[in-house]
N, C-alpha and C. Protein backbone atom coordinates (compact mmCIF):
# COMPACT_ATOMS: atom_id res chain seq x y z
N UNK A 1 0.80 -1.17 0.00
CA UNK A 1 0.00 0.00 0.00
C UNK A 1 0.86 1.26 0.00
N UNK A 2 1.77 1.40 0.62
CA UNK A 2 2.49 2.26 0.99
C UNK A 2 3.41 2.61 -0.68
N UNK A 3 3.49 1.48 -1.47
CA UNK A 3 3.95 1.88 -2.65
C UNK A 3 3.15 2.56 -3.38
N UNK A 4 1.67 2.27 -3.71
CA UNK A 4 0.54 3.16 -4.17
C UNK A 4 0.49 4.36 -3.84
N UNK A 5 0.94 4.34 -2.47
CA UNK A 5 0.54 6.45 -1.94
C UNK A 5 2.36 7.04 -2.33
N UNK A 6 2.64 5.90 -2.25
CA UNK A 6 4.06 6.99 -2.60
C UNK A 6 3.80 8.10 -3.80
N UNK A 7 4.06 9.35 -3.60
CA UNK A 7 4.23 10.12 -5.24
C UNK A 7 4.99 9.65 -6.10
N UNK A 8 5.01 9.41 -7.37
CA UNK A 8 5.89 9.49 -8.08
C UNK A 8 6.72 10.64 -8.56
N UNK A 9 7.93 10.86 -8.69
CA UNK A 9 8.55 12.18 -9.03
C UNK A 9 9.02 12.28 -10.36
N UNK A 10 8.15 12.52 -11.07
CA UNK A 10 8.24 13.34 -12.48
C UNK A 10 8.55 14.37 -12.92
N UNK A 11 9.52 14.65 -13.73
CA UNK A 11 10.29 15.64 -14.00
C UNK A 11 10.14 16.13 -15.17
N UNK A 12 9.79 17.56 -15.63
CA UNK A 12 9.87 17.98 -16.87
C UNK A 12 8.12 18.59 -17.19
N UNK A 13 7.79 18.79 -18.52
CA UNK A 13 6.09 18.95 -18.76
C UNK A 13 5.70 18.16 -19.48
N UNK A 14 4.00 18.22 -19.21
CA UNK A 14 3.71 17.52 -20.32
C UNK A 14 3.96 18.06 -21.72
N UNK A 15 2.68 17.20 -22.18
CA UNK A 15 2.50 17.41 -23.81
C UNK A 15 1.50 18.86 -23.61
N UNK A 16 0.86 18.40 -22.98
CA UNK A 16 -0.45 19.55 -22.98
C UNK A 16 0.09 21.14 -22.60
N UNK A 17 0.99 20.98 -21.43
CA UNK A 17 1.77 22.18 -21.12
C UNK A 17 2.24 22.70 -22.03
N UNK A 18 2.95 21.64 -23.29
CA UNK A 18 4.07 22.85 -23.90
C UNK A 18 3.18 23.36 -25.22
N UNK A 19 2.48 22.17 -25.26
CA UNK A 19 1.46 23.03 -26.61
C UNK A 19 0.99 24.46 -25.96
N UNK A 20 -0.18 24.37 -25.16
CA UNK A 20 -0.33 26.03 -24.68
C UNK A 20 0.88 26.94 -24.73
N UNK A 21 2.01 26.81 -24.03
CA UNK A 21 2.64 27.74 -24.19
C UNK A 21 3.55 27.94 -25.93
N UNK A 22 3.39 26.78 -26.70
CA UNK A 22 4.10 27.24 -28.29
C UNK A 22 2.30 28.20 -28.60
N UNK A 23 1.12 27.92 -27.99
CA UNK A 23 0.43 28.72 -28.66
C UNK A 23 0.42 30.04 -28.32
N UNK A 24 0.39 30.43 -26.95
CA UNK A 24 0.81 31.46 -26.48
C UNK A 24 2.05 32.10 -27.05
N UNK A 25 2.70 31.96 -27.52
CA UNK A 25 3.78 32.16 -28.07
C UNK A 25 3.54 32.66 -29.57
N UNK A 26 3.21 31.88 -30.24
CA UNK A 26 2.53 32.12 -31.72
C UNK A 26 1.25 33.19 -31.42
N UNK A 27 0.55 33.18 -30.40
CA UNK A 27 -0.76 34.33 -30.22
C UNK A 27 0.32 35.89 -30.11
N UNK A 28 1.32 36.17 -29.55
CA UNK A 28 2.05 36.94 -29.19
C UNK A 28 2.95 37.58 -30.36
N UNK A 29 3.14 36.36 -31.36
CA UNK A 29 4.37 36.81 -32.03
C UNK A 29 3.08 37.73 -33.43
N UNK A 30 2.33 36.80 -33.76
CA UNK A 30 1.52 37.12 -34.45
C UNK A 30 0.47 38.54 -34.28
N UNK A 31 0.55 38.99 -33.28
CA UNK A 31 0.11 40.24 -32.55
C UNK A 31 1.42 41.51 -32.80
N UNK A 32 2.58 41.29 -32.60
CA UNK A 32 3.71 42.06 -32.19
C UNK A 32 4.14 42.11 -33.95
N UNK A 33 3.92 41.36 -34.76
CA UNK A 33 4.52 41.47 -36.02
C UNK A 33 3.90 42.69 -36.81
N UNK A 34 3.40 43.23 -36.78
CA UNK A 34 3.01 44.34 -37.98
C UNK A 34 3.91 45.50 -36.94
N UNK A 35 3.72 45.75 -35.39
CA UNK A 35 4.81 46.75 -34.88
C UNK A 35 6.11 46.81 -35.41
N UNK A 36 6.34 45.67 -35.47
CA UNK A 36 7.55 45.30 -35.66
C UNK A 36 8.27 45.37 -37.24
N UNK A 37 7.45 45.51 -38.20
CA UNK A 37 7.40 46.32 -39.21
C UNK A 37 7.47 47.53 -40.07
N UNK A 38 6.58 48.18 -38.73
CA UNK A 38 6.77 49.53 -38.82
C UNK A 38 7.86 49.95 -38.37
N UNK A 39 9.01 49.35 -36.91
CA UNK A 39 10.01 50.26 -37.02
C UNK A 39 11.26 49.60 -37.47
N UNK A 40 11.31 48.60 -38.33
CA UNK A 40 12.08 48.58 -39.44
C UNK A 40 11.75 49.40 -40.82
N UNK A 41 10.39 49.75 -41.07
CA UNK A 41 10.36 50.52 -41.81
C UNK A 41 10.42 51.88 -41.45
N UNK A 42 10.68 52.49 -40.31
CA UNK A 42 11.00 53.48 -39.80
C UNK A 42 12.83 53.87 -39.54
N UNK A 43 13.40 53.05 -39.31
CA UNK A 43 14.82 52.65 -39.29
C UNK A 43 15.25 52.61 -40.88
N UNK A 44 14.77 52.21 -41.68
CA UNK A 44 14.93 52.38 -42.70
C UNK A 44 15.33 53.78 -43.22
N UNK A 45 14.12 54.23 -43.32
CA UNK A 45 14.04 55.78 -43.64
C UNK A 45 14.78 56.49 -42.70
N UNK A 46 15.02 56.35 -41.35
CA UNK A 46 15.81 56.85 -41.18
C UNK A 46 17.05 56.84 -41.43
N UNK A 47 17.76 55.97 -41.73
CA UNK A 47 18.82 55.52 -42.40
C UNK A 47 19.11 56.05 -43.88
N UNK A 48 18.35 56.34 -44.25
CA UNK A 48 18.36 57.23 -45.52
C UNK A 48 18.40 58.46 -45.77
N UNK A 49 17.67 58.96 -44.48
CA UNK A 49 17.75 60.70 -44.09
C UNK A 49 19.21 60.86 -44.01
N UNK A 50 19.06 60.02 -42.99
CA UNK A 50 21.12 60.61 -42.67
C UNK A 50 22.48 60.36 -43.44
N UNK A 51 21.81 59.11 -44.62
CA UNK A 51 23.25 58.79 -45.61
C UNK A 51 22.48 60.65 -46.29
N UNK A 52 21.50 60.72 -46.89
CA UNK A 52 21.65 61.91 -47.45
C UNK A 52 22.23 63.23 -46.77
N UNK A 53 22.09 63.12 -45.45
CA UNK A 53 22.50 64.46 -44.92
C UNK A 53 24.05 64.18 -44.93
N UNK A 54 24.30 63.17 -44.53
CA UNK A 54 25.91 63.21 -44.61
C UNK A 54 26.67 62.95 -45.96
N UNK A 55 25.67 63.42 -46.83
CA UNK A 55 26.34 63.39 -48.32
C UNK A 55 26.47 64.66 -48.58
N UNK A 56 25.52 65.58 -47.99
CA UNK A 56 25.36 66.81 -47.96
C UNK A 56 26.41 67.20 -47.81
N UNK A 57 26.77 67.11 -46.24
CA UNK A 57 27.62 67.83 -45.62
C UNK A 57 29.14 67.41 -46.11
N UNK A 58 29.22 66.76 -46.96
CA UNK A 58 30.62 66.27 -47.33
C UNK A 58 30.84 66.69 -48.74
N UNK A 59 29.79 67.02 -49.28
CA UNK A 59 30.10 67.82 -50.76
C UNK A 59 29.97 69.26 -50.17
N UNK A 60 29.26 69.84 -49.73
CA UNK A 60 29.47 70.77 -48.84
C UNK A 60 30.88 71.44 -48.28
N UNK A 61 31.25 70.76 -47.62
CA UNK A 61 32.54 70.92 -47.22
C UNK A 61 33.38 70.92 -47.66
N UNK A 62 33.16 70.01 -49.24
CA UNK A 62 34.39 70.11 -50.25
C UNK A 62 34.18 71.55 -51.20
N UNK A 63 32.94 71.64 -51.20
CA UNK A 63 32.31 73.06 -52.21
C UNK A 63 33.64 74.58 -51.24
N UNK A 64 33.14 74.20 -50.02
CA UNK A 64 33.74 75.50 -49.45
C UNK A 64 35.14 75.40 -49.24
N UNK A 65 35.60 74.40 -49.42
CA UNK A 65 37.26 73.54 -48.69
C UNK A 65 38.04 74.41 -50.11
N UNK A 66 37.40 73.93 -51.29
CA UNK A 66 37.92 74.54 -52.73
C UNK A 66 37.37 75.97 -52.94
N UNK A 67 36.72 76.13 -52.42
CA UNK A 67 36.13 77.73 -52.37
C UNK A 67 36.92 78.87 -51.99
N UNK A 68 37.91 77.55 -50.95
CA UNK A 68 39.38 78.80 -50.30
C UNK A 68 39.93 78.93 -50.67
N UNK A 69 40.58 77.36 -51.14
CA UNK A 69 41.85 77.28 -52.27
C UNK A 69 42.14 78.00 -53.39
N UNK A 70 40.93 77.72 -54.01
CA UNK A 70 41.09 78.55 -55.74
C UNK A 70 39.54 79.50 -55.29
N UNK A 71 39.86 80.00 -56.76
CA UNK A 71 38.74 80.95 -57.06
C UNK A 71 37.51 79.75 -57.80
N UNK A 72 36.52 79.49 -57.05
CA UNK A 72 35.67 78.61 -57.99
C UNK A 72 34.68 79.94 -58.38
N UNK A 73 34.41 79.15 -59.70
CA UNK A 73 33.95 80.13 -60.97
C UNK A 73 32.83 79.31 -61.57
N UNK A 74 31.49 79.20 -62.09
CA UNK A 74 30.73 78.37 -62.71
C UNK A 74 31.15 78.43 -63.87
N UNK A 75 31.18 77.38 -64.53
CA UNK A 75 31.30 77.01 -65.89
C UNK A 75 30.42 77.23 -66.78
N UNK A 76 31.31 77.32 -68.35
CA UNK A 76 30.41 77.95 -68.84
C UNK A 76 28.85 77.01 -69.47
N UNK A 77 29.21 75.74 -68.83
CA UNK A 77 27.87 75.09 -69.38
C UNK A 77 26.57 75.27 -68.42
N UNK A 78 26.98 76.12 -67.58
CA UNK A 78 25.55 76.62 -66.48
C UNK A 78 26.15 76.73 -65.31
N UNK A 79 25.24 77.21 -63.84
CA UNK A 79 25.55 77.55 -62.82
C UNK A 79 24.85 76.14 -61.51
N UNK A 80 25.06 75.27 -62.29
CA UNK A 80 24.05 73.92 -61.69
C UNK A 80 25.29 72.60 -61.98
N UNK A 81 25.41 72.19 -61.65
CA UNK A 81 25.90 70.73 -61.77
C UNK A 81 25.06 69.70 -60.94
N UNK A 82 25.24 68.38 -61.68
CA UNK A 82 24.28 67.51 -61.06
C UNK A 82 24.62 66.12 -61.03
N UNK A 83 25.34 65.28 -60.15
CA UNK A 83 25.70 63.72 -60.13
C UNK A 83 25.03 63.31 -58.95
N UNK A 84 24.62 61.38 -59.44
CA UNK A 84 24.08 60.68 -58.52
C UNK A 84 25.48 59.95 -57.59
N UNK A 85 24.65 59.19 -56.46
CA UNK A 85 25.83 58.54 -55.69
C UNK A 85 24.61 57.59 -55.55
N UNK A 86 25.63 56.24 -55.67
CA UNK A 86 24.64 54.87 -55.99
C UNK A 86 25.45 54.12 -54.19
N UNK A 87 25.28 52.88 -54.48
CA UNK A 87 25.67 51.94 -53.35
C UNK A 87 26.96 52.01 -52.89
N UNK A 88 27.74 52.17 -53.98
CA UNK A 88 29.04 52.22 -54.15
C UNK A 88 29.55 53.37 -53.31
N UNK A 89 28.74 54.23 -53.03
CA UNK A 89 29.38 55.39 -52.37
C UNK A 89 29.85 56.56 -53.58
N UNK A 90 30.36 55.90 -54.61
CA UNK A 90 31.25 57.09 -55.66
C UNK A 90 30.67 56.95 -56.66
N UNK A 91 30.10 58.20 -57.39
CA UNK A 91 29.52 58.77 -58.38
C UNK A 91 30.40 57.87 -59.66
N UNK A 92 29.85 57.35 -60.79
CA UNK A 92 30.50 57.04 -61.56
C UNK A 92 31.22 57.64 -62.49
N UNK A 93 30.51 59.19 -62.55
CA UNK A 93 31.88 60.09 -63.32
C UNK A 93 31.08 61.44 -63.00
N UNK A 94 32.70 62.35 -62.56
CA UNK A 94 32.02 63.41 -61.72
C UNK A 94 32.84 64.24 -63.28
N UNK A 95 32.43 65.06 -63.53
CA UNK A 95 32.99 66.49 -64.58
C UNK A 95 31.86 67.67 -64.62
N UNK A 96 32.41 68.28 -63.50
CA UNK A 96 31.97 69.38 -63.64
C UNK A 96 32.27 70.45 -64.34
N UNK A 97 33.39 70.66 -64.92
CA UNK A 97 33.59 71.32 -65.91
C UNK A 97 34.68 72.42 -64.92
N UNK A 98 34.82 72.33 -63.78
CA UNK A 98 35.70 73.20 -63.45
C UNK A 98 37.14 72.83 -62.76
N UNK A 99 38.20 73.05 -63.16
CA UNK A 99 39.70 72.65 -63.41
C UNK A 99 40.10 72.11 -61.63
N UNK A 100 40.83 71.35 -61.31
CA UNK A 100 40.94 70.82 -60.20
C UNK A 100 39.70 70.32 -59.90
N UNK A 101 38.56 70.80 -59.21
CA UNK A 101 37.29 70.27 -58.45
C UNK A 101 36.83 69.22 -58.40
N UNK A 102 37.20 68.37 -60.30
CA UNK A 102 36.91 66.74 -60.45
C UNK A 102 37.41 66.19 -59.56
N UNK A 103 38.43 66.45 -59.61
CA UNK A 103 39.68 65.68 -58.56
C UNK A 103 38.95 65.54 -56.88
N UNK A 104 39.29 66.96 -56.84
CA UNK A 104 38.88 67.30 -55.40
C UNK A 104 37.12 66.17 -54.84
N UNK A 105 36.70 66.23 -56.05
CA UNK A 105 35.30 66.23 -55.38
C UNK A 105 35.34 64.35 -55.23
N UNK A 106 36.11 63.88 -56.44
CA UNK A 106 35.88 62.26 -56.25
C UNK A 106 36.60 62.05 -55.04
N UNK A 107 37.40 62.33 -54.73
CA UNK A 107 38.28 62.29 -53.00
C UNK A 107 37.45 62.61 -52.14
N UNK A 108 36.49 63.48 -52.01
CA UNK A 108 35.70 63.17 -51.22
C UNK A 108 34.59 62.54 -50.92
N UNK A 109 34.23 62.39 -52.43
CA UNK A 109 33.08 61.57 -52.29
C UNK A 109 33.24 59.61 -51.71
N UNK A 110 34.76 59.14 -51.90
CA UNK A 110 35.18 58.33 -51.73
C UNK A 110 35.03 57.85 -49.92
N UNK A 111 35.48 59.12 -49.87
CA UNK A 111 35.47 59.26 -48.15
C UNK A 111 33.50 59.22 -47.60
N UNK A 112 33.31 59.99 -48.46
CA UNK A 112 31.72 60.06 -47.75
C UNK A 112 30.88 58.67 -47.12
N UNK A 113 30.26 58.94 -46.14
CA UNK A 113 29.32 57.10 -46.21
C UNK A 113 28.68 56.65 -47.40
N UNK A 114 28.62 55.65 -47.45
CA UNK A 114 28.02 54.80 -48.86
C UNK A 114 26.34 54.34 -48.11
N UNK A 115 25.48 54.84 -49.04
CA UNK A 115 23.96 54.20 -49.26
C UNK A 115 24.04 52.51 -48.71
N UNK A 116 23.00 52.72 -47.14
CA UNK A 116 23.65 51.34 -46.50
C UNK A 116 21.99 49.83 -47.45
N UNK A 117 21.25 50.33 -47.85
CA UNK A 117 20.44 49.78 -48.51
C UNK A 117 20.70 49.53 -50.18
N UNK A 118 20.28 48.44 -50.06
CA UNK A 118 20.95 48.14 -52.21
C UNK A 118 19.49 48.93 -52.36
N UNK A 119 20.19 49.59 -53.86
CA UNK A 119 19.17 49.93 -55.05
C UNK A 119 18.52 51.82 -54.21
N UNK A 120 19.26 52.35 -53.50
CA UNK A 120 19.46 53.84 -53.20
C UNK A 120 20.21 54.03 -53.91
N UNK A 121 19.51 55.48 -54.63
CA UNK A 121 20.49 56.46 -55.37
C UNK A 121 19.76 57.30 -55.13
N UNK A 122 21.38 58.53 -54.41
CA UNK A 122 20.76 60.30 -54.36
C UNK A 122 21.41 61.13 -55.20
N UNK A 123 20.43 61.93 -55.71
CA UNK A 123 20.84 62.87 -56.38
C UNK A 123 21.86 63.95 -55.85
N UNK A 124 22.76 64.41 -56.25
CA UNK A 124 23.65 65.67 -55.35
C UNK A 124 23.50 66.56 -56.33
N UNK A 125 22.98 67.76 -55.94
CA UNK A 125 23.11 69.48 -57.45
C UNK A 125 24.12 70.36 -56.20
N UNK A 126 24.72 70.75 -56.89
CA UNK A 126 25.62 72.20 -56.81
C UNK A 126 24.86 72.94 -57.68
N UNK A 127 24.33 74.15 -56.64
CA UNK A 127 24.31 75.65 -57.18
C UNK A 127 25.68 76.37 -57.01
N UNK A 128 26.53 76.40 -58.22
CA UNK A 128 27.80 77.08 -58.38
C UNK A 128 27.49 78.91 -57.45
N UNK A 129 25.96 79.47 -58.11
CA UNK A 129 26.01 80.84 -57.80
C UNK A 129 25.99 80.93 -56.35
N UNK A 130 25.01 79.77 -55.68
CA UNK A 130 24.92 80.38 -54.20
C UNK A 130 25.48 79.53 -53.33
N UNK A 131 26.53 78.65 -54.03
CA UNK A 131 26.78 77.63 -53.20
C UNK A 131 26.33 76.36 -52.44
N UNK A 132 24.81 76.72 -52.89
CA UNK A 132 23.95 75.35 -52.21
C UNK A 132 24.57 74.18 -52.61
N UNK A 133 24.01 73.45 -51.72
CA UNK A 133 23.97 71.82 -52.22
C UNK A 133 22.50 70.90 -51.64
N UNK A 134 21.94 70.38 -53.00
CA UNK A 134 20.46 69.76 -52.38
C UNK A 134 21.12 68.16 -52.98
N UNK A 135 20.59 67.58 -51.85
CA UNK A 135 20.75 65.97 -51.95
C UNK A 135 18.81 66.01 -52.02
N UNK A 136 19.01 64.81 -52.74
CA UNK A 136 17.46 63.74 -52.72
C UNK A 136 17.62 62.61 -52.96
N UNK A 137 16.64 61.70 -52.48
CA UNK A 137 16.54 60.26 -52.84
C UNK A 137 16.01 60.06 -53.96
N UNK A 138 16.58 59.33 -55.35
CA UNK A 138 15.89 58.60 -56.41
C UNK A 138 15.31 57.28 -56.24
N UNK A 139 14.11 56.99 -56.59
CA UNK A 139 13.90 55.88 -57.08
C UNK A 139 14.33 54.90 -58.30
N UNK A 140 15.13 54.37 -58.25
CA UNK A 140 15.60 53.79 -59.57
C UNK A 140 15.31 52.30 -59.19
């Protein structure tokens, strides 16, 4: 008798236990997944704001870096220049038409951060007259 009342000591869960909790689990993940979407698609874009701003600021800096050095002058094919920057980080051919600046500008663009997503390309324009520089994102 005394073997009958003994407990037995079983270790571990059942079957029934672990199913509830893989469903609980799947009720949870399946709830949390569209959040979880949004701030990868939020991370994203942000990630794109800032390769553009720091494309900015690095043609920028080269616009004014050569601005000291020499006399920059717009060329005579307009007061606008305009190259993309793909994955690669470096424009595939920069000619702006003004003497040294090619140089200058692929050296920095080399240095600049590179587009951390495939299939980004931003546009970079130099306004020669006022010195601006506007970056944008292309769709290509």
């Amino acid at each position: 008798m005394k073997k009958l009342m003994k407990k037995k000591n079983n270790k571990g869960f059942s079957l029934v236990e672990l199913i509830v909790v893989v469903l609980i689990l799947g009720i949870i993940a399946v709830a949390l997944a569209p959040q979880v979407m949004k701030w990868v698609g939020t991370a994203r874009t942000n990630s794109d704001d800032n390769t553009a701003k720091d494309i900015k600021s690095a043609v920028q800096v080269a616009l004014a870096d050569f601005q000291q050095k020499y006399s920059l002058k717009a060329p005579a094919s307009g007061e606008t220049y305009s190259f993309k920057v793909e994955k690669s980080g470096t424009p595939a051919v920069i000619s702006t038409g003004i003497e040294n600046f090619d140089t200058y500008l692929n050296e920095v663009m080399n240095e600049a951060p590179k587009p951390s997503t495939a299939g980004k390309v931003f546009q970079v324009t130099i306004n020669y007259k006022t010195y601006a520089v506007e970056v944008t994102q292309v769709d290509e």
